[in-house]
N, C-alpha and C. Protein backbone atom coordinates (compact mmCIF):
# COMPACT_ATOMS: atom_id res chain seq x y z
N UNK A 1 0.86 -1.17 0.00
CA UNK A 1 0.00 0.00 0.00
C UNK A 1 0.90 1.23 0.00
N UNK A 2 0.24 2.05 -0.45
CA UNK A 2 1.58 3.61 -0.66
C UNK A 2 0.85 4.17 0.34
N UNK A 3 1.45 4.96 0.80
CA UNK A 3 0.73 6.04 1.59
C UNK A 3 1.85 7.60 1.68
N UNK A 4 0.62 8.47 1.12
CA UNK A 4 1.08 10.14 1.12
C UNK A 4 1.36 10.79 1.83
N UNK A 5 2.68 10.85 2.36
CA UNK A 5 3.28 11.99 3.72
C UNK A 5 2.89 13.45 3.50
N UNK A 6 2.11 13.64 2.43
CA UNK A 6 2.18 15.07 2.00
C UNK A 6 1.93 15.95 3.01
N UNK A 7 1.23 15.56 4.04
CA UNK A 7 0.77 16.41 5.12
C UNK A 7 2.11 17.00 5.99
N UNK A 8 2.97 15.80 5.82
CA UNK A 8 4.32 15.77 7.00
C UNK A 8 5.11 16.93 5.95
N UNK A 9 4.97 16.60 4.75
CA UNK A 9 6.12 17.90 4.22
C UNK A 9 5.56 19.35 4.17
N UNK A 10 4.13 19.14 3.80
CA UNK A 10 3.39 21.00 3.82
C UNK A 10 3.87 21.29 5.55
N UNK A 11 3.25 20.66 6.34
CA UNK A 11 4.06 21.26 7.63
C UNK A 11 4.88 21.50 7.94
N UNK A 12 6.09 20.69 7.77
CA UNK A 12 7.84 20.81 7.70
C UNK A 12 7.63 22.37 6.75
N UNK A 13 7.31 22.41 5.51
CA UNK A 13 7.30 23.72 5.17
C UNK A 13 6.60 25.16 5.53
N UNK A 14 5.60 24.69 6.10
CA UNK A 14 5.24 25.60 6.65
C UNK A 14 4.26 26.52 5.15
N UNK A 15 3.56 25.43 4.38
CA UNK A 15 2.52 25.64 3.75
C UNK A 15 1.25 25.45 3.73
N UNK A 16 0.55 26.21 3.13
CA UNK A 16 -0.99 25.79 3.88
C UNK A 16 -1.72 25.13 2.20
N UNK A 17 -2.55 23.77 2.12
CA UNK A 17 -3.51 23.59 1.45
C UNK A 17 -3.52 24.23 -0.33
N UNK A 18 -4.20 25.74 0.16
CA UNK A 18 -4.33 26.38 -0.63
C UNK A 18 -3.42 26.94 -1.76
N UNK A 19 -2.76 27.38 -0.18
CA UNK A 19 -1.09 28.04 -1.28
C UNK A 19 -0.49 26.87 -2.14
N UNK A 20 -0.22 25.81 -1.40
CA UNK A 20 0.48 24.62 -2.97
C UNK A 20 -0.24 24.45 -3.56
N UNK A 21 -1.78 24.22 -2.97
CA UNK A 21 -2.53 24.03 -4.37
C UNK A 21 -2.39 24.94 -6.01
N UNK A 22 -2.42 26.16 -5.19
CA UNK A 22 -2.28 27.31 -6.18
C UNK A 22 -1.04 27.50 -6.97
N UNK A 23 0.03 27.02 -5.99
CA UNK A 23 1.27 27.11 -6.98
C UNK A 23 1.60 25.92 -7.86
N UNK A 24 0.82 24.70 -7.79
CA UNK A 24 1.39 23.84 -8.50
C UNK A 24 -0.03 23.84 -9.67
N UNK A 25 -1.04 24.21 -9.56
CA UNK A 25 -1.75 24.44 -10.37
C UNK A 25 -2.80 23.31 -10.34
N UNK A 26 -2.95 22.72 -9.20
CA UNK A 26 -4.40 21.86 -8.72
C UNK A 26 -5.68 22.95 -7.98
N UNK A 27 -6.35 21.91 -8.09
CA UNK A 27 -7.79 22.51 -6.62
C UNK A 27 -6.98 21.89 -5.82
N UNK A 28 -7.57 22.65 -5.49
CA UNK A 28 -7.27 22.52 -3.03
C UNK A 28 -7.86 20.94 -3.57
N UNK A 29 -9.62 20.63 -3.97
CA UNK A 29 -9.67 19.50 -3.32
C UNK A 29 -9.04 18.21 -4.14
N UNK A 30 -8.62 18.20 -5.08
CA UNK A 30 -7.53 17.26 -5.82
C UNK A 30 -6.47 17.08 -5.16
N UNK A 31 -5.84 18.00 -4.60
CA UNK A 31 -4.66 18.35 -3.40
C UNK A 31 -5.59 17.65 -2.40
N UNK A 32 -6.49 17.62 -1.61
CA UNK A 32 -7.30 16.63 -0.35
C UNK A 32 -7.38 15.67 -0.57
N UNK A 33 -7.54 15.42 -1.73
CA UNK A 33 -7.58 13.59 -2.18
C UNK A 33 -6.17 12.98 -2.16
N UNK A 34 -5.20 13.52 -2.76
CA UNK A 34 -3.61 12.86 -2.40
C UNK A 34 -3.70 13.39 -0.87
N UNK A 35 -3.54 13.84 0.30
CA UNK A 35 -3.35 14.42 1.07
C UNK A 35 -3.79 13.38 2.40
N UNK A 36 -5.27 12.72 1.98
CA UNK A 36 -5.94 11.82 2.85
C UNK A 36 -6.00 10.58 2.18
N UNK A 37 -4.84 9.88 1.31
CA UNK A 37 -4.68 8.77 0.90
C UNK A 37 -5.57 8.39 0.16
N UNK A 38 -7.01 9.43 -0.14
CA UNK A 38 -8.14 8.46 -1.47
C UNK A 38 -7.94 8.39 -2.78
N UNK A 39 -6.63 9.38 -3.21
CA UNK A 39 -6.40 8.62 -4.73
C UNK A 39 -5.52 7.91 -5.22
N UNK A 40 -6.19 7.32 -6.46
CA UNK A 40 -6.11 5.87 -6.59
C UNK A 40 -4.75 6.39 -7.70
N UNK A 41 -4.43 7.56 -8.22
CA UNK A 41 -3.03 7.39 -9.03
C UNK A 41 -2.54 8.68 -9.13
N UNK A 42 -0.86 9.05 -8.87
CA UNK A 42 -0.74 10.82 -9.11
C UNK A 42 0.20 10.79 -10.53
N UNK A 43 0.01 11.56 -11.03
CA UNK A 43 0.51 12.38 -12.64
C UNK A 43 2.59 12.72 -11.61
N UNK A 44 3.14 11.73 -12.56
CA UNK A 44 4.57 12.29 -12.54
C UNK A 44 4.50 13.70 -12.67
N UNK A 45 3.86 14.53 -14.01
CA UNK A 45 4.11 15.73 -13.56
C UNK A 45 3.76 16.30 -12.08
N UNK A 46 2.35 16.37 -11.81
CA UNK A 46 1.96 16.68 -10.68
C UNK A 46 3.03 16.34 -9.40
N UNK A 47 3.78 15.15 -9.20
CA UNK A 47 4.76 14.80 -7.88
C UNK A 47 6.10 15.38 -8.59
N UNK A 48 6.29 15.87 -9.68
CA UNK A 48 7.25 17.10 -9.92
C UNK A 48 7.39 18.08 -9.24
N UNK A 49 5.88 18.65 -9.62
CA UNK A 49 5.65 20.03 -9.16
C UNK A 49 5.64 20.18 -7.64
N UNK A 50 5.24 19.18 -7.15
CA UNK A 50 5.04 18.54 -5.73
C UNK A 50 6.59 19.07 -5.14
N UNK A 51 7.28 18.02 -5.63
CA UNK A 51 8.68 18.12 -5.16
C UNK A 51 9.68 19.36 -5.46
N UNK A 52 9.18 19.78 -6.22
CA UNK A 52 10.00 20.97 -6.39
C UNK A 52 9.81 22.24 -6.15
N UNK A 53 8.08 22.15 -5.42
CA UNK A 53 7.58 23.24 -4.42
C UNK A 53 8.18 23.15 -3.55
N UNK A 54 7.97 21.58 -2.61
CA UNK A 54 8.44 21.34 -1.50
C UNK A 54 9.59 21.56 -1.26
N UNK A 55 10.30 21.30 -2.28
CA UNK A 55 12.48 20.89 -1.76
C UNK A 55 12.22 19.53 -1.46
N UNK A 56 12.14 18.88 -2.05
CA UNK A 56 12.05 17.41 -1.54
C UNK A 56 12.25 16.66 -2.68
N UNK A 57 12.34 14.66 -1.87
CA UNK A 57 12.22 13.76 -2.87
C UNK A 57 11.09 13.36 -2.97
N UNK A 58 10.60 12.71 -3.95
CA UNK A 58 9.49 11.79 -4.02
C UNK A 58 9.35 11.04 -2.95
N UNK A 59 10.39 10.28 -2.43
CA UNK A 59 10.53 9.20 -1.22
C UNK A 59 9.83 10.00 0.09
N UNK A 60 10.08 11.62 0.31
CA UNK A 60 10.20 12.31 1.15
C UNK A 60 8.37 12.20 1.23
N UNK A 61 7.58 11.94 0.10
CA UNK A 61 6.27 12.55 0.07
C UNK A 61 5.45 10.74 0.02
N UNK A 62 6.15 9.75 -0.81
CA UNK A 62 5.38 8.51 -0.92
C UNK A 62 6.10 7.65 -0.27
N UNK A 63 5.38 6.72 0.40
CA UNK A 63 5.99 5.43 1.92
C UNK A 63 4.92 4.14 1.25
N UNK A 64 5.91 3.35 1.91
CA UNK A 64 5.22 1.86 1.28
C UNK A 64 5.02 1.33 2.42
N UNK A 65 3.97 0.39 2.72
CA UNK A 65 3.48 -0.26 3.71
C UNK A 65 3.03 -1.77 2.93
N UNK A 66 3.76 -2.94 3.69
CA UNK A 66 2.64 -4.05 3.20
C UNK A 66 2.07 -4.02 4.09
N UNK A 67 1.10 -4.45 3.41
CA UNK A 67 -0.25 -4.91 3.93
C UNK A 67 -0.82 -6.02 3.92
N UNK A 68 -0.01 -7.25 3.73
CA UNK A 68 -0.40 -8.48 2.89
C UNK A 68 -1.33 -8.46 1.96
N UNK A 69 -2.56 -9.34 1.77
CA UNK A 69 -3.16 -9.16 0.44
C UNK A 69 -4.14 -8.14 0.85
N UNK A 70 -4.48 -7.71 -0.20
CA UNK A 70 -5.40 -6.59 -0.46
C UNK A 70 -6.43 -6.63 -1.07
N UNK A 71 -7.57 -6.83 -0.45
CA UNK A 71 -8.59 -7.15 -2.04
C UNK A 71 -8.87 -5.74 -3.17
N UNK A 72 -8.19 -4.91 -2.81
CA UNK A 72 -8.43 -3.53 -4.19
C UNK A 72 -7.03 -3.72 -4.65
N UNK A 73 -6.21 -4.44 -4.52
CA UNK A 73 -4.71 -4.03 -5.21
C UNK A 73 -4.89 -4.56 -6.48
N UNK A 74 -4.42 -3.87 -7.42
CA UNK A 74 -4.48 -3.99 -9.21
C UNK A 74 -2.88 -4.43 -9.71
C-alpha cells in the first residue's frame, strides 16, 4: 500500500492547502484527495511540481506499507 506523507512535508514547510494548491496548479480539493490517501493514481508531472515546491524527494512525500493481500490491489 503507498501512503502520502504530503501532510508531513506541507508542515515541515510551513505551507498551507491552498497556497500549494495554487502554486502547483491543482484545486485545493484534488490536493485533499492525495493528502488523505483516497487517490487511486498521481501524474509524474503533478509529484514534480510537488517536489519541487516542496524541496524534496518523491521518497520524502510517498511510503510503502505491506499490507499483505489486499482485495483492491491492481
Amino acid at each position: 500500500m503507498i501512503i502520502v506523507n504530503l501532510d508531513v512535508m506541507m508542515a515541515k514547510r510551513k505551507i498551507s492547502s491552498n497556497e500549494l494548491a495554487e502554486k502547483i496548479g491543482i484545486t485545493p480539493a484534488n490536493l485533499s484527495v492525495l493528502k488523505t490517501n483516497k487517490g487511486k493514481a498521481i501524474r509524474f508531472s503533478t509529484l514534480n511540481k510537488l517536489c519541487k515546491e516542496l524541496k524534496c524527494m518523491p521518497g520524502d512525500i510517498l511510503d510503502y506499507q505491506d499490507k499483505g493481500d489486499e482485495e483492491n490491489d491492481d
